[in-house]
N, C-alpha and C. Protein backbone atom coordinates (compact mmCIF):
# COMPACT_ATOMS: atom_id res chain seq x y z
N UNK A 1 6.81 19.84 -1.37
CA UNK A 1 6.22 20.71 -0.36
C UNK A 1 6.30 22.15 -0.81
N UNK A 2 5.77 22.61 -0.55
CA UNK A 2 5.68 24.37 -0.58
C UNK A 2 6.25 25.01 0.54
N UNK A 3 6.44 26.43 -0.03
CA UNK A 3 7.55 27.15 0.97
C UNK A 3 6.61 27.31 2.45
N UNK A 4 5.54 27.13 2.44
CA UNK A 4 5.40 27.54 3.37
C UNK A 4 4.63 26.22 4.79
N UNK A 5 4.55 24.72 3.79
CA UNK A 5 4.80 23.90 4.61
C UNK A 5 6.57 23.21 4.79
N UNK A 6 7.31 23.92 4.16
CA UNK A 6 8.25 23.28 4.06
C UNK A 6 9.25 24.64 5.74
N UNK A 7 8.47 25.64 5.71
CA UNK A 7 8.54 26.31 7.25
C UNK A 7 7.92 25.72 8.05
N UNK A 8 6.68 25.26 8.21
CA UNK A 8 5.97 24.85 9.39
C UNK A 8 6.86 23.17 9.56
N UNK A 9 7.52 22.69 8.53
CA UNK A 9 7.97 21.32 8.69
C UNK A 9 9.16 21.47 9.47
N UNK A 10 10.10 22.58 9.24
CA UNK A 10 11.50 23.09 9.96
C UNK A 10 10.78 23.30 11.22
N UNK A 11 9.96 24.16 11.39
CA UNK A 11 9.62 24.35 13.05
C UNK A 11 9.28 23.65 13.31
N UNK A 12 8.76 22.40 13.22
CA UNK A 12 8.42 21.35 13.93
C UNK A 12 9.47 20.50 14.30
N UNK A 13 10.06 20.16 12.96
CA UNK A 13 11.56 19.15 13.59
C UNK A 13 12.82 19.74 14.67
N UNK A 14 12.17 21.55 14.86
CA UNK A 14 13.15 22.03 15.94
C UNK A 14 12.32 21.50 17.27
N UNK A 15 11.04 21.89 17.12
CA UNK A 15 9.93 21.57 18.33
C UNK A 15 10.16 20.38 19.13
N UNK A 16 10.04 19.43 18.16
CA UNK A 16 10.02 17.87 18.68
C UNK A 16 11.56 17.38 18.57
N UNK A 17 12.21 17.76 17.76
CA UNK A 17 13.43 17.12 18.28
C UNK A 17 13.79 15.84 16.92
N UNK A 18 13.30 15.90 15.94
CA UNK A 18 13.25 15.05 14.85
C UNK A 18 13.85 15.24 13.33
N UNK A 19 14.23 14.81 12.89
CA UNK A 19 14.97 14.50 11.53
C UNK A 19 13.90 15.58 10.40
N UNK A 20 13.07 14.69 10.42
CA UNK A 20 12.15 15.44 9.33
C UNK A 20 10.21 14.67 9.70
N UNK A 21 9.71 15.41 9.05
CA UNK A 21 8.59 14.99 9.12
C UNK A 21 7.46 15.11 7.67
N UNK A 22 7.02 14.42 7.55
CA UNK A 22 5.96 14.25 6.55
C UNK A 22 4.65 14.80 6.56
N UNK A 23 4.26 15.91 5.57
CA UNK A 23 3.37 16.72 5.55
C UNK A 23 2.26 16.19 5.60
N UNK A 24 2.01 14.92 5.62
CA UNK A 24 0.57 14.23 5.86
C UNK A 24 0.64 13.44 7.32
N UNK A 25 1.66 13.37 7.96
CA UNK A 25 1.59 12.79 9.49
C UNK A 25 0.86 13.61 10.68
N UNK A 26 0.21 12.95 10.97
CA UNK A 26 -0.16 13.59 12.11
C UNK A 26 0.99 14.06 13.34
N UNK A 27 1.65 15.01 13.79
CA UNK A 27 2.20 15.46 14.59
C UNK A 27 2.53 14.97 15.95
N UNK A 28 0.79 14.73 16.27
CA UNK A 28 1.00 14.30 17.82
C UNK A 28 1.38 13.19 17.84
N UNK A 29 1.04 12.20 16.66
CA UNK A 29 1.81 10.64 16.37
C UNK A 29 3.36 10.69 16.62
N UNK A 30 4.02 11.95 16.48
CA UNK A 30 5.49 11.71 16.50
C UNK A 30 5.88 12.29 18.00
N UNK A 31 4.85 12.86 18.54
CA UNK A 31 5.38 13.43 20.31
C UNK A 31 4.90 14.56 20.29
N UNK A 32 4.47 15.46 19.33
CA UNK A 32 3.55 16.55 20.09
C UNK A 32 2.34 16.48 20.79
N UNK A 33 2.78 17.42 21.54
CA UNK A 33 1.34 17.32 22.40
C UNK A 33 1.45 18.99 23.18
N UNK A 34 0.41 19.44 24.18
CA UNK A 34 -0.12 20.78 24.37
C UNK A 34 1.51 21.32 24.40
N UNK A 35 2.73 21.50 25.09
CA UNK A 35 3.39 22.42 25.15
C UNK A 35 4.05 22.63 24.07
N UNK A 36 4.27 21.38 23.06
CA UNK A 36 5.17 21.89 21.50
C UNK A 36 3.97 22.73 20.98
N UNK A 37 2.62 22.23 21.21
CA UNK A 37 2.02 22.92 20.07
C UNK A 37 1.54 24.70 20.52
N UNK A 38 1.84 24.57 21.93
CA UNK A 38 2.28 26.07 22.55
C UNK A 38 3.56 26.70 21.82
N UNK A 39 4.36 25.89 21.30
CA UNK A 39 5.44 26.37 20.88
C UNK A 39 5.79 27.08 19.34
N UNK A 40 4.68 25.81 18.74
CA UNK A 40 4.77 26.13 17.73
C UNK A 40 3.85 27.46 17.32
N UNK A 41 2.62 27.44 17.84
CA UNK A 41 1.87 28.62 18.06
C UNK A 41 2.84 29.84 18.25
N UNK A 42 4.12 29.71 18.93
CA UNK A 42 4.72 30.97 19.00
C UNK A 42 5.86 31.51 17.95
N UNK A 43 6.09 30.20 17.28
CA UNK A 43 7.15 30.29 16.39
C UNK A 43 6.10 30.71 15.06
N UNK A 44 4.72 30.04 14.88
CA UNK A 44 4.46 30.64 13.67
C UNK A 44 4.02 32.35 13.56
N UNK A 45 3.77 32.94 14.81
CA UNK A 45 3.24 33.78 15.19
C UNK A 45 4.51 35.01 14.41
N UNK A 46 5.90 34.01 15.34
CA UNK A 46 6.93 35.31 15.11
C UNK A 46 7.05 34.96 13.79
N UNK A 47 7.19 33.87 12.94
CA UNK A 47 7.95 33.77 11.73
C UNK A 47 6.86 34.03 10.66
N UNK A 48 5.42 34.08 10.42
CA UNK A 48 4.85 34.91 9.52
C UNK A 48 3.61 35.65 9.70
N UNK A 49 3.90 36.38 10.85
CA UNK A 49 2.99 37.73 11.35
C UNK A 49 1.86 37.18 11.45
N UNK A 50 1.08 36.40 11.95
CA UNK A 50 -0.11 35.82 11.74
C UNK A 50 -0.78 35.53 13.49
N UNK A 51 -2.20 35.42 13.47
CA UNK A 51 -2.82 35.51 14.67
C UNK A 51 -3.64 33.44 14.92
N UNK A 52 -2.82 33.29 15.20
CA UNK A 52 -2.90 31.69 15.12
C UNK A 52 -2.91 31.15 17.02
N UNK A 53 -3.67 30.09 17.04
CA UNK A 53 -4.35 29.76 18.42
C UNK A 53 -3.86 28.37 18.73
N UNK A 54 -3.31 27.60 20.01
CA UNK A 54 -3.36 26.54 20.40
C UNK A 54 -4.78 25.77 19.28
N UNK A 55 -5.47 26.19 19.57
CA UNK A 55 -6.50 25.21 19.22
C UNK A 55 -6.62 24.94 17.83
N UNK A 56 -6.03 25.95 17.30
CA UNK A 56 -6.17 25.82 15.64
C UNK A 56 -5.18 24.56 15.19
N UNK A 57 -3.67 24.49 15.54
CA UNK A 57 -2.70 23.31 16.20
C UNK A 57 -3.29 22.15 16.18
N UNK A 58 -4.30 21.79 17.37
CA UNK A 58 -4.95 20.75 17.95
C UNK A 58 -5.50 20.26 16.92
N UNK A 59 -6.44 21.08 15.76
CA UNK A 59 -7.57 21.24 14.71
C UNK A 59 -6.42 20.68 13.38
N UNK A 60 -5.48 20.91 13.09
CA UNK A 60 -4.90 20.64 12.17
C UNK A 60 -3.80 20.48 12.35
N UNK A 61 -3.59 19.11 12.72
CA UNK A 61 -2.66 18.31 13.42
C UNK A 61 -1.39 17.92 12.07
N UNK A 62 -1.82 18.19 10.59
CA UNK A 62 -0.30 17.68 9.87
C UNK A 62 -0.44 19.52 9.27
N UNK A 63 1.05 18.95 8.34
CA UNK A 63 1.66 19.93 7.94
C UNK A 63 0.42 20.79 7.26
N UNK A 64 0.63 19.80 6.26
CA UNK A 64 -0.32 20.05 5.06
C UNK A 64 -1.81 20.88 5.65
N UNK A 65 -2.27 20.24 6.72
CA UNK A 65 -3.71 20.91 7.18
C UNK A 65 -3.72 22.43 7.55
N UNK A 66 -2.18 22.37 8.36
CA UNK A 66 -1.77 23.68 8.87
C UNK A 66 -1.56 24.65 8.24
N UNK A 67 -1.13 24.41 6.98
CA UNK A 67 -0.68 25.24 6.12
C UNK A 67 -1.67 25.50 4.96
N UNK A 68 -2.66 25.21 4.96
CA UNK A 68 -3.85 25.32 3.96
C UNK A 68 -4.28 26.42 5.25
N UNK A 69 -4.85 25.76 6.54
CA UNK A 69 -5.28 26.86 7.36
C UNK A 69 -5.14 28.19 7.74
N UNK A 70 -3.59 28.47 7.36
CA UNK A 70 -2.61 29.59 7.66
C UNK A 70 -3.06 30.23 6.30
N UNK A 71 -2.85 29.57 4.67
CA UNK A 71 -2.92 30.49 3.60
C UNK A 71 -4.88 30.93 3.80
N UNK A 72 -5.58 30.52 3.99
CA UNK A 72 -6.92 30.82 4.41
C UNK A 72 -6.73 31.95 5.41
N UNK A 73 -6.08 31.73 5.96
CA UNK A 73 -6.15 32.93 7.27
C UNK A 73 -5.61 34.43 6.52
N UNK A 74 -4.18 34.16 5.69
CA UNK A 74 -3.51 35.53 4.92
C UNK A 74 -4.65 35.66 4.09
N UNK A 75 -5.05 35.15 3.65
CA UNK A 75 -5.95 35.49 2.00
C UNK A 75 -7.45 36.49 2.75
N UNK A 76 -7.98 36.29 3.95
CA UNK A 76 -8.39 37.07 4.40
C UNK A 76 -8.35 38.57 5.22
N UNK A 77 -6.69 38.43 5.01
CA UNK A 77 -6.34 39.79 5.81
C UNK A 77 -6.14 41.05 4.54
């Protein structure tokens, strides 16, 4: 994993409450659903300055998706 799905993987196993998770699982398969991914929306917000949406969450439900989405998002700022 990379450093920066290997952050979105830590905030998640605080989110949900889980051991670890696999950068190709879908999320909501393990118990997320709208308020973790409210959560996580706030944790990625504080932990790498970034302008990230519930819906983007919903849109890229594993690690891996999230974190391609996020380096797309810096590479434009």
């Amino acid at each position: 994993m990379s450093p920066l799905e290997k952050s979105i993987a830590n905030a998640w196993t605080e989110v949900l409450g889980v051991e670890c998770v696999d950068k190709e699982q879908n999320l909501f398969d393990l118990g997320a659903e709208s308020l973790s991914a409210i959560q996580m929306v706030n944790r990625l917000q504080d932990l790498l300055k970034i302008n990230i949406s519930i819906r983007d969450i919903f849109e890229n439900p594993t690690i891996k998706s999230i974190a391609k989405y996020i380096e797309k998002l810096i590479d434009t700022v």
